[in-house]
PDB file of N, CA and C in Angstrom:
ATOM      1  N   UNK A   1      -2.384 151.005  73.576  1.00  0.00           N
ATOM      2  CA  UNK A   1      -1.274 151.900  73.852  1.00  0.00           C
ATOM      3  C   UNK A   1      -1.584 153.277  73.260  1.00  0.00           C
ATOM      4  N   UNK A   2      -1.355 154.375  74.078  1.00  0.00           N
ATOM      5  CA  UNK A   2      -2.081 155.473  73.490  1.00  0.00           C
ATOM      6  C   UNK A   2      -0.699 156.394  73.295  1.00  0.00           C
ATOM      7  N   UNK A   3      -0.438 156.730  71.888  1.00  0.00           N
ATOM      8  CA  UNK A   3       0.251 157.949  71.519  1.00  0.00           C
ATOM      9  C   UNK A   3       0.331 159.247  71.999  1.00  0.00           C
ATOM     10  N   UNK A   4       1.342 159.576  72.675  1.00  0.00           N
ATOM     11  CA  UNK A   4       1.520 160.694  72.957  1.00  0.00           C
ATOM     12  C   UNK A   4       2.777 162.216  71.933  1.00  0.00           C
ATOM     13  N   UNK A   5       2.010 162.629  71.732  1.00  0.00           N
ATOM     14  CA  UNK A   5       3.079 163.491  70.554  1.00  0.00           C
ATOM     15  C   UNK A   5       3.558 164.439  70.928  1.00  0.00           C
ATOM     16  N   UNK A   6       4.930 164.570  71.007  1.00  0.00           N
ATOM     17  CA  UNK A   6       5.667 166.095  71.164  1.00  0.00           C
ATOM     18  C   UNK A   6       4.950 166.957  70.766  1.00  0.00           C
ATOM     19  N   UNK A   7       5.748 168.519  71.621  1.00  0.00           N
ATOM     20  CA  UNK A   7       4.912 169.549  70.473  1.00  0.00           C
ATOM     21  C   UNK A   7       4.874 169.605  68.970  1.00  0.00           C
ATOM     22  N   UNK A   8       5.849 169.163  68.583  1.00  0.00           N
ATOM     23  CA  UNK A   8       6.428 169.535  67.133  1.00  0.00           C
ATOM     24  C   UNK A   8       5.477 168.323  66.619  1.00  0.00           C
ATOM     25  N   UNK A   9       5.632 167.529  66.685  1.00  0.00           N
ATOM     26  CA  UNK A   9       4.297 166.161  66.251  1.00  0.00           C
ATOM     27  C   UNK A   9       3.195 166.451  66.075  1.00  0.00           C
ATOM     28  N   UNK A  10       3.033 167.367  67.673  1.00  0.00           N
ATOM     29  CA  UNK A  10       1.223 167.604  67.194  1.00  0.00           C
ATOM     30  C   UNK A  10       0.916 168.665  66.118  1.00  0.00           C
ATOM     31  N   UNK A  11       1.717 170.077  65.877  1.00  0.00           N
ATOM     32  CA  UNK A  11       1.772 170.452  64.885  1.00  0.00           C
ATOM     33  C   UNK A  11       1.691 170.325  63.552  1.00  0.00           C
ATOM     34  N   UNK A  12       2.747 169.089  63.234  1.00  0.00           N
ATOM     35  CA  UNK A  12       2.817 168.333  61.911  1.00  0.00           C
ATOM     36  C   UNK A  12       1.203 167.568  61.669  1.00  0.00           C
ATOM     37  N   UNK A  13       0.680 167.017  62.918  1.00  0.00           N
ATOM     38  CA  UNK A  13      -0.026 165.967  62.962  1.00  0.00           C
ATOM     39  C   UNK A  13      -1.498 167.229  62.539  1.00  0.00           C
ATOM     40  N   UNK A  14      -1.680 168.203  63.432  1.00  0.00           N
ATOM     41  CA  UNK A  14      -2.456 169.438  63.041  1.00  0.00           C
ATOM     42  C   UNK A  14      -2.699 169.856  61.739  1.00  0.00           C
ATOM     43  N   UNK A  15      -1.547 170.248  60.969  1.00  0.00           N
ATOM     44  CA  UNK A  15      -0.932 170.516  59.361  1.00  0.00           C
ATOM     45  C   UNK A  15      -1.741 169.643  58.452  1.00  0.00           C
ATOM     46  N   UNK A  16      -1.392 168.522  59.191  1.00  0.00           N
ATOM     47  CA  UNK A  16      -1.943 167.033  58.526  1.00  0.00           C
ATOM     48  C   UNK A  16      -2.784 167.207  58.082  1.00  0.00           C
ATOM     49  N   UNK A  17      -4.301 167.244  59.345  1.00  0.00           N
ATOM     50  CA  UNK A  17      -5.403 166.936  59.700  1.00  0.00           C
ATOM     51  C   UNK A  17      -6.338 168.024  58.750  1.00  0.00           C
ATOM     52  N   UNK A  18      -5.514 169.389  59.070  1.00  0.00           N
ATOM     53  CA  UNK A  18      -6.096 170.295  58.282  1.00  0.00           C
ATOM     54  C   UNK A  18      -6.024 170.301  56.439  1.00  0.00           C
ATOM     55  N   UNK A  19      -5.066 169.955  55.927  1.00  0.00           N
ATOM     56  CA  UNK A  19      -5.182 169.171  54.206  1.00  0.00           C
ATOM     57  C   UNK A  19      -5.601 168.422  54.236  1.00  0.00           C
ATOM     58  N   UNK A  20      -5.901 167.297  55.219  1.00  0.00           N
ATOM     59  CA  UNK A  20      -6.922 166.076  54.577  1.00  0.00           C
ATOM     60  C   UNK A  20      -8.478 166.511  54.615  1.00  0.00           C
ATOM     61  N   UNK A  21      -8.928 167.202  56.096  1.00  0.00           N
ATOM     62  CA  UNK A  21      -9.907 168.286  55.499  1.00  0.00           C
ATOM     63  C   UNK A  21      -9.886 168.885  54.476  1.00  0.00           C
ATOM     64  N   UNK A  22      -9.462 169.947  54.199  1.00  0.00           N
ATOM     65  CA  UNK A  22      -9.460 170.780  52.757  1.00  0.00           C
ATOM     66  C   UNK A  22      -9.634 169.285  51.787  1.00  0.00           C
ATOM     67  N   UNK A  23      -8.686 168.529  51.436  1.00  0.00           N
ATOM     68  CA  UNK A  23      -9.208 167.469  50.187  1.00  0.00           C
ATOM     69  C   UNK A  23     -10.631 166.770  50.625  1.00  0.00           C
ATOM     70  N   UNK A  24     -10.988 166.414  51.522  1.00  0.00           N
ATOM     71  CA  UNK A  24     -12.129 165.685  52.170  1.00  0.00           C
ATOM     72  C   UNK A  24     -13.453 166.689  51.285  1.00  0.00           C
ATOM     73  N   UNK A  25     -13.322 168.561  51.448  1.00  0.00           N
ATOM     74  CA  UNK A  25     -14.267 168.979  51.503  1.00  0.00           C
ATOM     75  C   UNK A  25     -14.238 169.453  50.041  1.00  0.00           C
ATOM     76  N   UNK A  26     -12.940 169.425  49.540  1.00  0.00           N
ATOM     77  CA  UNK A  26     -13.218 169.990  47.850  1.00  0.00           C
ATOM     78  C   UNK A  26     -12.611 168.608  46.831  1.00  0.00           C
ATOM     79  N   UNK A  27     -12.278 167.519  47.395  1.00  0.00           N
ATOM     80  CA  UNK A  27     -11.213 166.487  46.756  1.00  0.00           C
ATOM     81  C   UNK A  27     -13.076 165.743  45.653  1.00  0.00           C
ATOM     82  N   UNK A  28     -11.896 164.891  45.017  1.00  0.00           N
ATOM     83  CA  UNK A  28     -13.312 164.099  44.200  1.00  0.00           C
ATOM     84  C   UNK A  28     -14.102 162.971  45.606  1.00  0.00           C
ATOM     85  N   UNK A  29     -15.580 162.954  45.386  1.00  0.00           N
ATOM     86  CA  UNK A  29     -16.022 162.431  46.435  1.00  0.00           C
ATOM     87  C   UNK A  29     -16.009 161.136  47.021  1.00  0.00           C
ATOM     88  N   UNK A  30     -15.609 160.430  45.486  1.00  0.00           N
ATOM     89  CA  UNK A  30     -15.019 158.822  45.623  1.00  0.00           C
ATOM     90  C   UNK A  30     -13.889 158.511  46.772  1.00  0.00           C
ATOM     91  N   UNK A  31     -13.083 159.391  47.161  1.00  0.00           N
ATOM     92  CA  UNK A  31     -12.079 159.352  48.277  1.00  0.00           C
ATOM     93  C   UNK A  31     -12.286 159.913  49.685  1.00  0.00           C
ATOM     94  N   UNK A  32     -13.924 160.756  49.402  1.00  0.00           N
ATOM     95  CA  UNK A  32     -14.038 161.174  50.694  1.00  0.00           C
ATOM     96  C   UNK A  32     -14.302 160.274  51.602  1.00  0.00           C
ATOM     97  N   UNK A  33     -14.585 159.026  51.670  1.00  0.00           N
ATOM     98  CA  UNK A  33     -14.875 158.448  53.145  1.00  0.00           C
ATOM     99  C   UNK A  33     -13.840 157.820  53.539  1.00  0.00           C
ATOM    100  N   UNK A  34     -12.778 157.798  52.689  1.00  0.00           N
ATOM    101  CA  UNK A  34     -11.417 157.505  53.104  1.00  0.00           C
ATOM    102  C   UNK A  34     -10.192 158.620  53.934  1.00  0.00           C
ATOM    103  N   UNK A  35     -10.365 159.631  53.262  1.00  0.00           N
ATOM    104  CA  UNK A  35      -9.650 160.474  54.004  1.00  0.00           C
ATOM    105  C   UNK A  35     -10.387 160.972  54.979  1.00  0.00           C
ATOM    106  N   UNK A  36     -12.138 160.947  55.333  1.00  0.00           N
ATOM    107  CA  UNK A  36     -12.572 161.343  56.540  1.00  0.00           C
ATOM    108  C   UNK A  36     -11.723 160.109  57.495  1.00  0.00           C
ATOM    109  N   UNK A  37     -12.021 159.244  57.330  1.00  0.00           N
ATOM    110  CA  UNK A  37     -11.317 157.889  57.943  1.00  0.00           C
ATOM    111  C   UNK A  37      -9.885 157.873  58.312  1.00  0.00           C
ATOM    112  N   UNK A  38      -8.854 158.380  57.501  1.00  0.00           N
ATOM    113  CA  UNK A  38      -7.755 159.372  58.059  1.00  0.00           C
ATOM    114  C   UNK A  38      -7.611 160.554  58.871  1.00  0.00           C
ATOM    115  N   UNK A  39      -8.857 161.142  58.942  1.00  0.00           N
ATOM    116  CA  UNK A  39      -8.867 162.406  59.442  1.00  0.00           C
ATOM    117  C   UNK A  39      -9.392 161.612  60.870  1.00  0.00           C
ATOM    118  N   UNK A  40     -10.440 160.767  61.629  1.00  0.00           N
ATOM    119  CA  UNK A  40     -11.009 160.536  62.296  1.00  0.00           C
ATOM    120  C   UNK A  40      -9.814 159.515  62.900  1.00  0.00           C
ATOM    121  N   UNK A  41      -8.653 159.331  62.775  1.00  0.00           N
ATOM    122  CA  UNK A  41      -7.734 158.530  63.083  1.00  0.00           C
ATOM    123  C   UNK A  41      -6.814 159.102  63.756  1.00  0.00           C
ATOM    124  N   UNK A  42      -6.553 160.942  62.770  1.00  0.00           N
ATOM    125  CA  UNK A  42      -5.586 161.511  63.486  1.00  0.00           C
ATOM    126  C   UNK A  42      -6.118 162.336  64.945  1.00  0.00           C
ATOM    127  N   UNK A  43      -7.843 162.466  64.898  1.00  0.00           N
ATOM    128  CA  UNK A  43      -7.981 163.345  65.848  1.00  0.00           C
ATOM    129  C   UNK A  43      -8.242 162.406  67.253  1.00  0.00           C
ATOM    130  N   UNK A  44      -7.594 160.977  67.344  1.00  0.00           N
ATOM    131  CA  UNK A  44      -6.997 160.325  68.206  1.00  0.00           C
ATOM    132  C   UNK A  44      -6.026 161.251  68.652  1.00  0.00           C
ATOM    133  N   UNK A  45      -5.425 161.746  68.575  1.00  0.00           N
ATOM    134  CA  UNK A  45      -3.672 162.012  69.074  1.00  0.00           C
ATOM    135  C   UNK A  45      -3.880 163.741  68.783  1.00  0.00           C
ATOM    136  N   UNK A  46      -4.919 164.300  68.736  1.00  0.00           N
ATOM    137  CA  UNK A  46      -4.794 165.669  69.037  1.00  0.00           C
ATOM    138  C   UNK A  46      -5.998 166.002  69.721  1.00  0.00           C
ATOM    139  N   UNK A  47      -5.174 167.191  70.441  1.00  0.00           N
ATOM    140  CA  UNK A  47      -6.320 168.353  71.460  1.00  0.00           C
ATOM    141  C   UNK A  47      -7.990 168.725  70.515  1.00  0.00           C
ATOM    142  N   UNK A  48      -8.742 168.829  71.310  1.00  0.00           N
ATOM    143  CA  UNK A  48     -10.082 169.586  70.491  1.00  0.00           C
ATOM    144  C   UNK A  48      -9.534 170.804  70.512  1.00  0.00           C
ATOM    145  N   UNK A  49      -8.460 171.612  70.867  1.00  0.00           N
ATOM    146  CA  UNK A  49      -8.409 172.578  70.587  1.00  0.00           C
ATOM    147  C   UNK A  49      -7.518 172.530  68.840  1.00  0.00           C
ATOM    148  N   UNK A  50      -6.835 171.625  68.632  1.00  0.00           N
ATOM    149  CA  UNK A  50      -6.181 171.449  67.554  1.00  0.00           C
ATOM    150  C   UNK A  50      -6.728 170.785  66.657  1.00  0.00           C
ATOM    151  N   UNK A  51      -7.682 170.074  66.845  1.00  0.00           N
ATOM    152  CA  UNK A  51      -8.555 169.822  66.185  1.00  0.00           C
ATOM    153  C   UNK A  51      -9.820 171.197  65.777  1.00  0.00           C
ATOM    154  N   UNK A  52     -10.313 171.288  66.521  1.00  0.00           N
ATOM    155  CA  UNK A  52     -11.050 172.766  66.104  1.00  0.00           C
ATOM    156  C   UNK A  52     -10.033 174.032  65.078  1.00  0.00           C
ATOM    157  N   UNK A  53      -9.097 174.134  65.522  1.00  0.00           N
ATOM    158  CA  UNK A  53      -8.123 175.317  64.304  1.00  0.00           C
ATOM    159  C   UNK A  53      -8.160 174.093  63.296  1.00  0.00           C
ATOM    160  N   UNK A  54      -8.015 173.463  63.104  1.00  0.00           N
ATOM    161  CA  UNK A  54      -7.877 172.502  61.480  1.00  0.00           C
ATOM    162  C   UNK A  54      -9.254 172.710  60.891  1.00  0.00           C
ATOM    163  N   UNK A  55     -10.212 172.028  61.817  1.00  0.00           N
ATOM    164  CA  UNK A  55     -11.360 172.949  60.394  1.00  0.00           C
ATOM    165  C   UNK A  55     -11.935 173.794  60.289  1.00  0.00           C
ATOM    166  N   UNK A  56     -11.555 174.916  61.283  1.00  0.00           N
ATOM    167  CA  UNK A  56     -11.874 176.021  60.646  1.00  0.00           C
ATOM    168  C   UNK A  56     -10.640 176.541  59.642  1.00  0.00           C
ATOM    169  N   UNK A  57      -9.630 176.233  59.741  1.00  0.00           N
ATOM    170  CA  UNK A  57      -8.675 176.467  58.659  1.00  0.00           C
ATOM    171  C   UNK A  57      -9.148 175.702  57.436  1.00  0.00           C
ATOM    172  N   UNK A  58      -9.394 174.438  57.394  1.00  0.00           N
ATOM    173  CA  UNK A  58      -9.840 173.535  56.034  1.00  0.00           C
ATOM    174  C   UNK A  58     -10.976 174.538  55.806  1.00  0.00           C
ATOM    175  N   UNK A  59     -12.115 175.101  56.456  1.00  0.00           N
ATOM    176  CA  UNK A  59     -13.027 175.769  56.251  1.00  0.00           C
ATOM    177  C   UNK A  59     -13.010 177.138  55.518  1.00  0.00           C
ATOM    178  N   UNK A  60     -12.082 177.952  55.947  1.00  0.00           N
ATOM    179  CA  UNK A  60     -11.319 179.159  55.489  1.00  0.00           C
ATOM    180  C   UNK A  60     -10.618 178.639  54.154  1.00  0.00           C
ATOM    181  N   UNK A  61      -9.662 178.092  54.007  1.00  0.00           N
ATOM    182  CA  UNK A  61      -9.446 177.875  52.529  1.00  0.00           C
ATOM    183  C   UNK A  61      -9.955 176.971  51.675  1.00  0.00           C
ATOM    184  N   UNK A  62     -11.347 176.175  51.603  1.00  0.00           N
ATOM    185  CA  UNK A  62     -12.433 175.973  51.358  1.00  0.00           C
ATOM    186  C   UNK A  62     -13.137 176.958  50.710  1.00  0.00           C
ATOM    187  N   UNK A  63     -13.377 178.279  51.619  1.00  0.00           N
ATOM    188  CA  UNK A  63     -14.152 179.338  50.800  1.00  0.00           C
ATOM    189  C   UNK A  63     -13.197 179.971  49.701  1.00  0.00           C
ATOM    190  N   UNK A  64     -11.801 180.057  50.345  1.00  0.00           N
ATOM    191  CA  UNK A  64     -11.111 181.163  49.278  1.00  0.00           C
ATOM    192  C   UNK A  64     -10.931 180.413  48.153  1.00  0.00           C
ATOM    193  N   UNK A  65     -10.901 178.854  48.313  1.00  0.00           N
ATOM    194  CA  UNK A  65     -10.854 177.941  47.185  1.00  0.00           C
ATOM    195  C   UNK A  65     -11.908 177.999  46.416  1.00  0.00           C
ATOM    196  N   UNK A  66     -13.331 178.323  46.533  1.00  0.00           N
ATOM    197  CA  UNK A  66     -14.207 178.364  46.015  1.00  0.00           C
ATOM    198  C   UNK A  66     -14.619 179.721  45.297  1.00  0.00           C
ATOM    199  N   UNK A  67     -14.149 180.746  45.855  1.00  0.00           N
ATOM    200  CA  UNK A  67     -14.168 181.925  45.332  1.00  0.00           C
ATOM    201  C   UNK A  67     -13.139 182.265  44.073  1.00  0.00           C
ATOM    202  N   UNK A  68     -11.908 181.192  43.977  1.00  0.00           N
ATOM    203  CA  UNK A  68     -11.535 181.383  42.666  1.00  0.00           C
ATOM    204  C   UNK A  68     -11.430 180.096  41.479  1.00  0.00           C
ATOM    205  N   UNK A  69     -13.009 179.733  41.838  1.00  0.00           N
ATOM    206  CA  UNK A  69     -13.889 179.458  40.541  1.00  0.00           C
ATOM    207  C   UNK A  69     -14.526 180.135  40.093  1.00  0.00           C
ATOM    208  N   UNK A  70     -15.070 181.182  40.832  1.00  0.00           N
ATOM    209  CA  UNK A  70     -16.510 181.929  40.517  1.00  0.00           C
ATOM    210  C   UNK A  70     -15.710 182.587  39.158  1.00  0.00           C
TER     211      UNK A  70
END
């Protein structure tokens, strides 16, 4: 049975996808193959186009996250 999500769903579901990235790419690494595994679950039920803005957003605050360690 395949999920279909309102707009407002896929948004939330987008939101989602993009913090479990961001933790996936800066989180401790012991949890990363779990939340990739969440992440690879939600991009069932979203567009490659909504999928593509999530990591380049996880990607974008990734760097700015990293720039205030330096």
């Amino acid at each position: 049975m395949e999920f279909k999500a309102t707009q407002h769903e896929a948004e939330v579901l987008e939101e989602l996808l993009s913090e479990l990235l961001f933790l996936a790419l800066t989180g401790n690494p012991n949890i990363r193959p779990a939340l990739v595994d969440l992440c690879d679950g939600l991009c069932e039920s979203l567009s490659t186009e909504s999928i593509e803005r999530s990591k380049d957003y996880a990607r974008y605050r990734k760097n700015e996250y990293v720039k205030t360690l330096d």
